[in-house]
Protein backbone atom coordinates (compact mmCIF):
# COMPACT_ATOMS: atom_id res chain seq x y z
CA UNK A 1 -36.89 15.16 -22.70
CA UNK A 2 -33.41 16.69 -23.59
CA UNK A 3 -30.67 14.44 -23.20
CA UNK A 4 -28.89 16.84 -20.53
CA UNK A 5 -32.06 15.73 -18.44
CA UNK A 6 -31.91 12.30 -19.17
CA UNK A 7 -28.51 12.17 -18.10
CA UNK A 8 -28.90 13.94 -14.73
CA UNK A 9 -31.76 11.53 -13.50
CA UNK A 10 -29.93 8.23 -15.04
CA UNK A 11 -27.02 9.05 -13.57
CA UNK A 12 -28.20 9.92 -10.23
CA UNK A 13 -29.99 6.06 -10.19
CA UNK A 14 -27.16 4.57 -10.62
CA UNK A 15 -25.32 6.10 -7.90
CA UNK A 16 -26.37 3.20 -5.51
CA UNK A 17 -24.22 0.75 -7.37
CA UNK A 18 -20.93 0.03 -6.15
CA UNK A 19 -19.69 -2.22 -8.40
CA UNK A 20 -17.66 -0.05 -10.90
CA UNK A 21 -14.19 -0.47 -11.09
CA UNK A 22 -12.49 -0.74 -14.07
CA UNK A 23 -9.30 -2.95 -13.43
CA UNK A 24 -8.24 -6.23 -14.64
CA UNK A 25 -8.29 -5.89 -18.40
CA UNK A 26 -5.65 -6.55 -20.98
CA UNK A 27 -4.18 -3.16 -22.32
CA UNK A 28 -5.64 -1.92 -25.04
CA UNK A 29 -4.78 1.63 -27.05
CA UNK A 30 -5.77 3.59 -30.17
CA UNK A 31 -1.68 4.02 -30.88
CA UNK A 32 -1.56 4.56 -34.42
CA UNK A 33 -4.74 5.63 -35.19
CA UNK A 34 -6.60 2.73 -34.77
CA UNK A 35 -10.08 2.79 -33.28
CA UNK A 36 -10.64 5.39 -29.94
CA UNK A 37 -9.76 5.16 -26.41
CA UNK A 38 -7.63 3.22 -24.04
CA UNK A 39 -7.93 1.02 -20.73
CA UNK A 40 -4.57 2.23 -19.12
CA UNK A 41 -5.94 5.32 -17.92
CA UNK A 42 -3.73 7.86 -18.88
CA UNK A 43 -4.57 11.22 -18.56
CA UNK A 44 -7.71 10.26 -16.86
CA UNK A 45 -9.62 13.22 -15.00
CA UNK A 46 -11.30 11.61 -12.15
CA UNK A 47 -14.06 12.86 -10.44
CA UNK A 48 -15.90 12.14 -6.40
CA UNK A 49 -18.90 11.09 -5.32
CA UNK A 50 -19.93 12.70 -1.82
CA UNK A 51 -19.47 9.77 0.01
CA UNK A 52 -15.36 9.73 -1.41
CA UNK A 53 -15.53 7.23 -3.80
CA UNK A 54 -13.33 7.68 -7.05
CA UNK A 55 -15.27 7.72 -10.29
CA UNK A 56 -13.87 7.58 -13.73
CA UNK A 57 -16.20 5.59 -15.54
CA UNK A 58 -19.66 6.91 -17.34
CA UNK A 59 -21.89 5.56 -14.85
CA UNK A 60 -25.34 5.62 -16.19
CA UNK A 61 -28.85 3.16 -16.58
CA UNK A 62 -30.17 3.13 -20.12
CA UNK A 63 -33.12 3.24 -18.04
CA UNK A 64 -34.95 3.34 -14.18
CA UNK A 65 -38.36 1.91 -15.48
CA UNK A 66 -38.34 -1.33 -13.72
CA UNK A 67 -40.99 -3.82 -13.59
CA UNK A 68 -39.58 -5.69 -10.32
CA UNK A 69 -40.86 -3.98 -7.08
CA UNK A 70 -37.93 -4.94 -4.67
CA UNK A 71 -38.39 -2.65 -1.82
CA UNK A 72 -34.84 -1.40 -1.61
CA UNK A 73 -35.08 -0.07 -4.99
CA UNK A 74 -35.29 3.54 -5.92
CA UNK A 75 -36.10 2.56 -9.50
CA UNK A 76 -39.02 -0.33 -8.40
CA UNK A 77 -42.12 0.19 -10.33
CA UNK A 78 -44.06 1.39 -7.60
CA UNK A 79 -41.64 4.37 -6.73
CA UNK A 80 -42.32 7.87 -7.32
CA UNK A 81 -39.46 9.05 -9.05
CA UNK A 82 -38.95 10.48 -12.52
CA UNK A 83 -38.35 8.25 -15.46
CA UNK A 84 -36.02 8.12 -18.17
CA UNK A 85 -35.57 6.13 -20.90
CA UNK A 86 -32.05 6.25 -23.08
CA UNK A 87 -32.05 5.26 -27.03
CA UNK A 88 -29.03 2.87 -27.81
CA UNK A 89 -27.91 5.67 -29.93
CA UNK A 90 -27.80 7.95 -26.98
CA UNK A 91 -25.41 5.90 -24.77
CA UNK A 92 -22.87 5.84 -27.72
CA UNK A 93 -22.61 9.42 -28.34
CA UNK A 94 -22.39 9.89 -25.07
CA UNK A 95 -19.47 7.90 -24.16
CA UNK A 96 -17.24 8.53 -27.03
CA UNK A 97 -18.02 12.41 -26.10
CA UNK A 98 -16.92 11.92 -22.54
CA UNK A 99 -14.10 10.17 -23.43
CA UNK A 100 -13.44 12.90 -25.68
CA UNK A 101 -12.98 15.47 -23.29
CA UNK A 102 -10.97 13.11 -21.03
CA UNK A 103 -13.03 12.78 -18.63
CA UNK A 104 -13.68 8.84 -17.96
CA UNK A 105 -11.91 5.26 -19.17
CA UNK A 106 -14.91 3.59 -20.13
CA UNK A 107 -18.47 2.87 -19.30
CA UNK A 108 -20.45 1.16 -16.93
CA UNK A 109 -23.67 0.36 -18.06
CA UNK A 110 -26.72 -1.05 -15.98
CA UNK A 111 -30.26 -1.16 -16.34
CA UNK A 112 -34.09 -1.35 -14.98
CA UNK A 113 -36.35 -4.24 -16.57
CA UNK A 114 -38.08 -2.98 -19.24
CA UNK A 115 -40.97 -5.29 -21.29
CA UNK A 116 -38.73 -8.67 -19.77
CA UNK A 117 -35.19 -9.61 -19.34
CA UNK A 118 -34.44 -10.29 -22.99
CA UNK A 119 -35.00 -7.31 -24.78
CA UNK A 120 -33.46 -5.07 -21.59
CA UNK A 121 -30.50 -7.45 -22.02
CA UNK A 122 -30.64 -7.25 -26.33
CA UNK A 123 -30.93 -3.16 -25.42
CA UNK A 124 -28.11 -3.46 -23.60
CA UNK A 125 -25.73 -5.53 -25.35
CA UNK A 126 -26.33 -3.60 -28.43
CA UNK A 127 -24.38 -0.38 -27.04
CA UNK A 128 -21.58 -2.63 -26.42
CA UNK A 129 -21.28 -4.01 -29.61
CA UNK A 130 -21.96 -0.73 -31.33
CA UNK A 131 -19.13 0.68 -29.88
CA UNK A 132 -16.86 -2.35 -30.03
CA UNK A 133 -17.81 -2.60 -33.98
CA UNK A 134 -18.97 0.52 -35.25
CA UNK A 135 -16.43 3.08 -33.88
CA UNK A 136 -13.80 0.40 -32.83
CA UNK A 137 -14.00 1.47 -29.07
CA UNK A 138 -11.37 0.09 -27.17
CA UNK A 139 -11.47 1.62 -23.74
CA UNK A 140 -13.67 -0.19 -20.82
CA UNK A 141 -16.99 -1.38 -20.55
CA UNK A 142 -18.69 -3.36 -18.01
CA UNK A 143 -21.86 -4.24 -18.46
CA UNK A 144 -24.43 -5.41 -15.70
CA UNK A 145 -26.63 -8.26 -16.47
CA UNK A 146 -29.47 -9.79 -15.67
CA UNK A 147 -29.68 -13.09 -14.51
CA UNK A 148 -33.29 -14.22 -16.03
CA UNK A 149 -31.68 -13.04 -19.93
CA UNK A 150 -31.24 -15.95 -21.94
CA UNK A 151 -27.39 -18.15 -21.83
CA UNK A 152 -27.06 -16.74 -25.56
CA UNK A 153 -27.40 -12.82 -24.65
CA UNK A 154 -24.85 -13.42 -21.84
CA UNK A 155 -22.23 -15.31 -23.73
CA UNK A 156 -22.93 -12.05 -26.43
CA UNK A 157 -22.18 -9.78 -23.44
CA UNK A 158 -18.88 -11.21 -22.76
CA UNK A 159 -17.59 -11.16 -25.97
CA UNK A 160 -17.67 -6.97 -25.60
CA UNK A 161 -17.35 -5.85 -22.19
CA UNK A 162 -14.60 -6.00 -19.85
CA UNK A 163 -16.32 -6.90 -17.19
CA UNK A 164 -19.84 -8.80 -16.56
CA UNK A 165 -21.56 -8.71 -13.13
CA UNK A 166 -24.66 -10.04 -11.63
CA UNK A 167 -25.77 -8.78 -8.49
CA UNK A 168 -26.69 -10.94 -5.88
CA UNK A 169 -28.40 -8.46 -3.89
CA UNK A 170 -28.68 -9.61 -0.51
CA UNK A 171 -26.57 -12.12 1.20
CA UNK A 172 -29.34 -14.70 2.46
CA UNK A 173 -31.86 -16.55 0.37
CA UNK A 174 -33.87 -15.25 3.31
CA UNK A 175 -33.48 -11.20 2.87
CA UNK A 176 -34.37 -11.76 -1.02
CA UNK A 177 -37.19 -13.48 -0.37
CA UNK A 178 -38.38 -10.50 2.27
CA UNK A 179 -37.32 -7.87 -0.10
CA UNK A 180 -37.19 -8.73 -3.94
CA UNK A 181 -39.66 -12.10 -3.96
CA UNK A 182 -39.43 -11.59 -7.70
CA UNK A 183 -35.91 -11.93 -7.82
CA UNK A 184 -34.82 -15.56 -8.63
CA UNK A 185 -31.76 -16.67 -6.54
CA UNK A 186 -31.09 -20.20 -8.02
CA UNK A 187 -31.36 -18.10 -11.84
CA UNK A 188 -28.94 -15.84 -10.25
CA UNK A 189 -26.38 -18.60 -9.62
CA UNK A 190 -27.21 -20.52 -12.46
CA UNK A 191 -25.66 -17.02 -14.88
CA UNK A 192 -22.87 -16.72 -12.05
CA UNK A 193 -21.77 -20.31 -12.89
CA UNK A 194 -22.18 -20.07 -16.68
CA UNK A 195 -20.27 -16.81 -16.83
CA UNK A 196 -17.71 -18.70 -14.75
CA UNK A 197 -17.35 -21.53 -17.63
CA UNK A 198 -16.87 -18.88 -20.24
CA UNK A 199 -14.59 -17.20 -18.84
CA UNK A 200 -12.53 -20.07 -17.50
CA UNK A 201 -12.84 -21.48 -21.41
CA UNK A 202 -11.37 -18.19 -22.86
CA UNK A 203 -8.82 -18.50 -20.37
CA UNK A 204 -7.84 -21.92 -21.80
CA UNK A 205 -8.34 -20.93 -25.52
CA UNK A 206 -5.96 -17.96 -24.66
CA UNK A 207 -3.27 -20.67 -23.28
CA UNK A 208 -3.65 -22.85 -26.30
CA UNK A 209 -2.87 -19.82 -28.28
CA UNK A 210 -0.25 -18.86 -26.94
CA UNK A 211 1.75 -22.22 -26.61
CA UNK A 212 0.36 -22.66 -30.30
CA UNK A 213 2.20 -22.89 -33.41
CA UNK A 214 3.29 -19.40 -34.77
CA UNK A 215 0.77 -18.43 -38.31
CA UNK A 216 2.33 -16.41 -40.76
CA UNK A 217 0.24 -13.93 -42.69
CA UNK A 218 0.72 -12.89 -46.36
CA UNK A 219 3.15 -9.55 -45.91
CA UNK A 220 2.75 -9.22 -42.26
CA UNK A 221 4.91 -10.14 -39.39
CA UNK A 222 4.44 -13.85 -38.36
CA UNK A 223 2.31 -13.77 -35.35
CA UNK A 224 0.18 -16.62 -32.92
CA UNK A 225 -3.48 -17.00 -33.67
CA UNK A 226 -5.12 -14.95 -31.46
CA UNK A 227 -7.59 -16.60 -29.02
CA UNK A 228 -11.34 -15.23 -28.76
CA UNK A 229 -11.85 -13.10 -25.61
CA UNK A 230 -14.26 -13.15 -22.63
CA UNK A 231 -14.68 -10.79 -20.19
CA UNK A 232 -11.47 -10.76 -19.53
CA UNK A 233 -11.80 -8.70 -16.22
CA UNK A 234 -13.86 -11.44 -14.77
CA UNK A 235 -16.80 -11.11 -13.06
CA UNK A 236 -18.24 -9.13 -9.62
CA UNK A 237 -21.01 -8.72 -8.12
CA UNK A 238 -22.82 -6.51 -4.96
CA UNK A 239 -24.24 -7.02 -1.64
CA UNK A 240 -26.47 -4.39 -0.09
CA UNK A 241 -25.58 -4.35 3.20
CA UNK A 242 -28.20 -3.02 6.29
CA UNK A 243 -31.38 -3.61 4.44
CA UNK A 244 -32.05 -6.51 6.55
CA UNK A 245 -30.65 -7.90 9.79
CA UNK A 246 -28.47 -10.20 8.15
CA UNK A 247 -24.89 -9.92 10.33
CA UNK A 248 -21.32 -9.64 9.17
CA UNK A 249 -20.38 -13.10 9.78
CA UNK A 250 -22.92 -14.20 7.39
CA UNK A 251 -22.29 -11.72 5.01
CA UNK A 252 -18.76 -12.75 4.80
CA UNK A 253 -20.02 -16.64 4.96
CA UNK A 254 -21.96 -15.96 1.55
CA UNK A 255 -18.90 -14.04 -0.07
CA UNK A 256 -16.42 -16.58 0.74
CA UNK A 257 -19.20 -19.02 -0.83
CA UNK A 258 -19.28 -16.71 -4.15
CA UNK A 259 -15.19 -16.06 -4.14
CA UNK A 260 -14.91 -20.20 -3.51
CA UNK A 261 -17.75 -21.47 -6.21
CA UNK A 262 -17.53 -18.62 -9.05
CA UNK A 263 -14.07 -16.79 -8.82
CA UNK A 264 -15.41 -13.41 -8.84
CA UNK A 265 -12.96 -10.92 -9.19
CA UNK A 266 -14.82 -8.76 -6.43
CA UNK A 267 -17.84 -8.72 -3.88
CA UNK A 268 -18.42 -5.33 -3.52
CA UNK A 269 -20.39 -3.97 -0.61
CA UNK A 270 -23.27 -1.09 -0.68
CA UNK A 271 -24.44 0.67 2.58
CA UNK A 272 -28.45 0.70 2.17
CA UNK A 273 -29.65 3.90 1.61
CA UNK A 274 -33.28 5.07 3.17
CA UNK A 275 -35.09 5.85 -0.30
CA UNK A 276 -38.36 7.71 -0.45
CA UNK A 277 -41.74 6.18 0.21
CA UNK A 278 -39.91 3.77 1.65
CA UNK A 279 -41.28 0.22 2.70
CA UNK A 280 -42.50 -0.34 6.55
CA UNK A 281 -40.16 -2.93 6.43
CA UNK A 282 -37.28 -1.19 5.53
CA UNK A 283 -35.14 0.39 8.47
CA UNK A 284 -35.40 4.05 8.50
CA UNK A 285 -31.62 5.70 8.89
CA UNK A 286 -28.69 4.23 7.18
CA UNK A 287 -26.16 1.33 8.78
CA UNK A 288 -22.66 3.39 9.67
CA UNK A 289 -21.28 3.55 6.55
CA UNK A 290 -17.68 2.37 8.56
CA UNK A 291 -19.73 -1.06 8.72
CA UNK A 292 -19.62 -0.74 4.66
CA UNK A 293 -15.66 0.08 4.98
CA UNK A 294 -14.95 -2.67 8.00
CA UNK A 295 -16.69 -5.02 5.27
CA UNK A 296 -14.37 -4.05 2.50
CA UNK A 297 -10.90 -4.64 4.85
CA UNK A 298 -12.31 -8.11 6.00
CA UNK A 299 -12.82 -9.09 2.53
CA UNK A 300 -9.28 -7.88 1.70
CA UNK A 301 -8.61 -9.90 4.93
CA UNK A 302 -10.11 -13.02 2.73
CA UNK A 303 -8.25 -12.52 -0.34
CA UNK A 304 -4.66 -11.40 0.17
CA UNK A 305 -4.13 -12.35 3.65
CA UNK A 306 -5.02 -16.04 3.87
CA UNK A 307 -7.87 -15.44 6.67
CA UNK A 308 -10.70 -17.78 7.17
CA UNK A 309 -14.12 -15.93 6.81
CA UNK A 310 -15.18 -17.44 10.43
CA UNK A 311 -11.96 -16.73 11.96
CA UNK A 312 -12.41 -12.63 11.28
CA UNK A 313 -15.91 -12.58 13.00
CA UNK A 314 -16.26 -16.00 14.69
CA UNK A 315 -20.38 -16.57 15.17
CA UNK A 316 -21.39 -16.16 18.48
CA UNK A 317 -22.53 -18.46 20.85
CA UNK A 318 -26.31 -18.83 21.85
CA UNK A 319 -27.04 -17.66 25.04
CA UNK A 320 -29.26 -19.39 28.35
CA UNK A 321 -32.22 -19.66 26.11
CA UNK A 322 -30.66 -20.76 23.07
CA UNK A 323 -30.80 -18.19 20.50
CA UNK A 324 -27.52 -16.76 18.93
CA UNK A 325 -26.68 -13.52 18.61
CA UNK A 326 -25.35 -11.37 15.61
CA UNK A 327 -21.52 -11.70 15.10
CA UNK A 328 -20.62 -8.17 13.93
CA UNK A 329 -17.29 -6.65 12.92
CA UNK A 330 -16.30 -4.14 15.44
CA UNK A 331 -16.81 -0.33 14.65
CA UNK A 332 -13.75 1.12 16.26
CA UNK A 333 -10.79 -1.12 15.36
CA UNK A 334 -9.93 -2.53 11.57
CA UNK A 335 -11.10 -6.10 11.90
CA UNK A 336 -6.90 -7.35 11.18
CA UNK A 337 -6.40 -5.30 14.53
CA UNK A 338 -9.41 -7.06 15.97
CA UNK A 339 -8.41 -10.33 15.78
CA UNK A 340 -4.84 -9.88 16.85
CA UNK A 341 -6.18 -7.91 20.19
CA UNK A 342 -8.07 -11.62 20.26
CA UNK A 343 -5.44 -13.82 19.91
CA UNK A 344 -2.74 -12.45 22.08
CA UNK A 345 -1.10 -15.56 22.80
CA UNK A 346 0.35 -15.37 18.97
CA UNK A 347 2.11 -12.36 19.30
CA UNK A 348 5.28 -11.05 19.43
CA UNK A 349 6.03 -12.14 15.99
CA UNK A 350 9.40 -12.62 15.51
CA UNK A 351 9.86 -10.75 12.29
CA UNK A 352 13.41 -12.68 11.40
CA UNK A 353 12.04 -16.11 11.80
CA UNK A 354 8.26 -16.35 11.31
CA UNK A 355 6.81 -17.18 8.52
CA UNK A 356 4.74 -15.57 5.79
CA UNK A 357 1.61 -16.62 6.84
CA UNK A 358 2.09 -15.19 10.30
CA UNK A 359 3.92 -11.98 9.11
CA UNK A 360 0.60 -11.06 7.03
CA UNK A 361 -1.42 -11.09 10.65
CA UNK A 362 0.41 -8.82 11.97
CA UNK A 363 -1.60 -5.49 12.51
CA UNK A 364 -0.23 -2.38 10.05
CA UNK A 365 2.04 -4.71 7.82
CA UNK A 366 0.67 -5.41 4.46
CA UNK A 367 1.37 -7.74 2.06
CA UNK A 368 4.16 -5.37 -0.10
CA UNK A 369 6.15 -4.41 3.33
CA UNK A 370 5.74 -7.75 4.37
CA UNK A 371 7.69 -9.27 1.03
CA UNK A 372 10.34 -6.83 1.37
CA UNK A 373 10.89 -7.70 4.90
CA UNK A 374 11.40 -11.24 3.64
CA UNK A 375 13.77 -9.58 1.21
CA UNK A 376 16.00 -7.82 3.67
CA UNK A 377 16.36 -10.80 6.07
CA UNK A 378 17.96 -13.14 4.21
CA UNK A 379 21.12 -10.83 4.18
CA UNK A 380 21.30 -9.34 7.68
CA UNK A 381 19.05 -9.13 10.83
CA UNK A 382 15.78 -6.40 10.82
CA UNK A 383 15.73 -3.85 13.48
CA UNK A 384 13.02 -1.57 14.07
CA UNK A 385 14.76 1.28 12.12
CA UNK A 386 13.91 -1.40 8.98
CA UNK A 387 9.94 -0.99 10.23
CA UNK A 388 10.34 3.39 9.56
CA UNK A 389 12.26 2.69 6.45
CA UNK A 390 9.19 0.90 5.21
CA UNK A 391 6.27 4.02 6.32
CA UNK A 392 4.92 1.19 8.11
CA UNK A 393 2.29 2.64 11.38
CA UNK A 394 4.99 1.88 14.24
CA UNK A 395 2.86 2.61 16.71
CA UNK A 396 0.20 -0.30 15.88
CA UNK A 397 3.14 -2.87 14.38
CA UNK A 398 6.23 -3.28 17.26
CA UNK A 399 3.57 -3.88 20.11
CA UNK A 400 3.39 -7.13 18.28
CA UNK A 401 6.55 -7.61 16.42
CA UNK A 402 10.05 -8.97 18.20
CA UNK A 403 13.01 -7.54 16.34
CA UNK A 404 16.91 -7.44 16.37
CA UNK A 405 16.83 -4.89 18.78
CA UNK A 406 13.37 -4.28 19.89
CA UNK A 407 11.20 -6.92 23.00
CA UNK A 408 7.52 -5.62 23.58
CA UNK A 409 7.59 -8.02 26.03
CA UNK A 410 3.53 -9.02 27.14
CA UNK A 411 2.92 -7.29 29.97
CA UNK A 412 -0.24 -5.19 28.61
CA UNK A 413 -3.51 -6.86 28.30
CA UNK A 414 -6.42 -6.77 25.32
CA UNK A 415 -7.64 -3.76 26.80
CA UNK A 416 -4.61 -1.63 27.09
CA UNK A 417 -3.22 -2.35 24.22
CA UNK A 418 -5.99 -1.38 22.63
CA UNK A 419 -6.00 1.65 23.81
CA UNK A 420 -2.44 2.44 22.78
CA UNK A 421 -2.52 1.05 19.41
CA UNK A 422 -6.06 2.32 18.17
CA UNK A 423 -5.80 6.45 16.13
CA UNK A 424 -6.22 8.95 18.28
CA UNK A 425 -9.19 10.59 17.65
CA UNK A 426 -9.28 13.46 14.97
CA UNK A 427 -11.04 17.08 14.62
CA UNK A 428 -12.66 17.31 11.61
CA UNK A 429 -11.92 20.46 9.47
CA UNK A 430 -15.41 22.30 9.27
CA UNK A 431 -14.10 23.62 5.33
């Protein structure tokens, strides 16, 4: 098979995962003529998937045999999909070609199990050190791995790429069980928690360093002993979200559990995809893939905001005969909007005397207009004209904001105000 081909079906198999950003790094550049590539992005062309996402990484599986049969799986071993196989050597030339041309930062680099999860995770590894070592690559690579590899193939991973992740799957012990039996969950946590250590270690080595004593080199410029490196971008992993019945509530329970126990740097969030020959017990269209993007702005909720996963979808109640119901993030408002329509009895905010914590609950301010409003208090009074200055959305912020010069007062209920605060519906342009 030519490589062209190759490319175009290992490619399109890893289009389902979601997981590929390429932030967090320390800076790295060939300036001076050292080694090839960057991690700053310069000059980066970027390209789009259909569904809008930005891509600037090589995005490819070394290979979509797979001996697990999880049912979501394009790639399980009983689909019916072409195969391809990449050589190490392959996946080098490549990246350095793409990166070449300018057209991505780095790589991202996943695969199918192949004879068992050693010698896929030795396969693996091996393009990351070959690029690290042999042609002194220094853009990004994140590497996906795979939870049953041995504790010596991970630590190897982290000592090239970027960024490690492990997916997780499905939110519930219950949906992986239904879905991917052969997938272990406890050896999926165990890896999460010893790629935490590691990290956290390097982290401490790195502080050491640096408060160190200064080592002086024969004709070079005295410098501190530079501490080993691991994964410095952290960790992620992925849900795959609409595969089972699992509701948002527990979906955000379980990455609240993950962000708490192993610090990820990210949960990201995949919208199941019908595949072909799909499963019976698979649902047959697609969740709304603004239940994938509600998902993502609760989770920002979670991290930046200082929400409680339970207060942005509180679990329902069980009804007469005792059965709850799903707790699901509404479709038509941003879930921040949500739960100030809920909790009207907070609002007004006074935006010269409240606090922080309440200024970051206020629908349409985020957390960079929110600092600078702290800013511009402390030497004179805000007014609403302050609100336009910042391109804040005035028309969802002063029904809940008091200022200088400007009273809502509370004289609309839930309803109403919902209905004056929520986008007006938009045509979409047919080209």
């Amino acid at each position: 098979m030519q490589i062209q081909q190759k490319l175009a079906i290992l490619a399109d198999a890893a289009k389902y995962d979601a997981s590929c950003a390429s932030s967090g790094t320390s800076k790295r550049n060939s300036v001076g003529g050292r080694g090839i590539g960057s991690t700053e992005g310069s000059g980066i062309c970027h390209s789009y998937a259909p569904d809008g996402r930005c891509i600037s990484l090589l995005k490819i599986l070394l290979t979509n045999f797979c001996q697990y049969d999880c049912l979501y799986c394009v790639n399980r071993v009983t689909s019916n999909v072409p195969r391809a196989r990449f050589s190490v050597d392959e996946v080098v030339a490549l990246t350095l070609d793409f990166y070449r041309r300018n057209c991505i930062e780095g790589l991202f680099l996943s695969s199918g199990i192949i004879r068992n999860p050693d010698y896929t995770m030795e396969q693996v590894v091996e393009v990351a050190r070959v690029l690290r070592e042999e042609h002194d690559f220094r853009g990004y690579i994140h590497l996906k791995t795979i939870p049953d590899a041995s504790p010596e193939l991970l630590e190897k991973a982290g000592r090239y790429a970027d960024r490690l992740s492990i997916n997780v799957e499905l939110p519930t012990q219950e949906g992986l069980e239904a879905l991917a039996p052969e997938k272990d969950a406890a050896a999926i946590r165990r890896s999460m928690a010893r790629l935490t250590i590691h990290i956290a270690d390097a982290k401490g080595a790195a502080s050491e360093a640096a408060a160190g004593p200064v080592v002086s080199l024969p004709r070079a410029t005295p410098r501190r002993a530079a501490a080993p490196k691991f994964a410095p971008a952290g960790q992620s992993t992925q849900m795959i979200v609409g595969a089972d019945a699992t509701d948002d509530a527990a979906i955000l329970a379980a990455s609240a559990n993950l962000y708490g126990a192993y610090k990820l740097r990210r949960v990201y969030y995949s919208a199941f995809s019908p595949i072909p020959d799909a499963s019976s017990s698979l649902p047959l269209v697609a969740p709304p893939m603004v239940r994938e993007h509600r998902l993502y702005q609760a989770d920002w909720l979670m991290r930046f905001y200082g929400f409680a996963h339970d207060e942005i979808v509180p679990s329902a109640a069980p009804d007469a005969t005792g059965v709850t119901g799903s707790s699901m993030l509404s479709l038509d408002v941003d879930p921040k909007l949500a739960w100030a329509l809920a909790h009207r009895d907070r609002f007004p905010v006074d935006l010269n005397r409240a606090p922080r914590e309440m200024l970051l609950r206020v629908p349409g301010l985020g957390v960079k207009a929110v600092d600078r409003l702290l800013a511009a208090r402390r030497v004179r009074r805000v007014r609403s004209d302050d609100l336009g200055r910042l391109h804040v959305p005035l028309r969802k912020v002063l029904p809940f904001v008091l200022t200088a010069d400007h009273q809502p007062g509370r004289a609309l209920d839930a309803e109403s105000l919902a209905a004056l605060v929520r986008p007006a519906p938009v045509q979409a342009s047919l080209f």
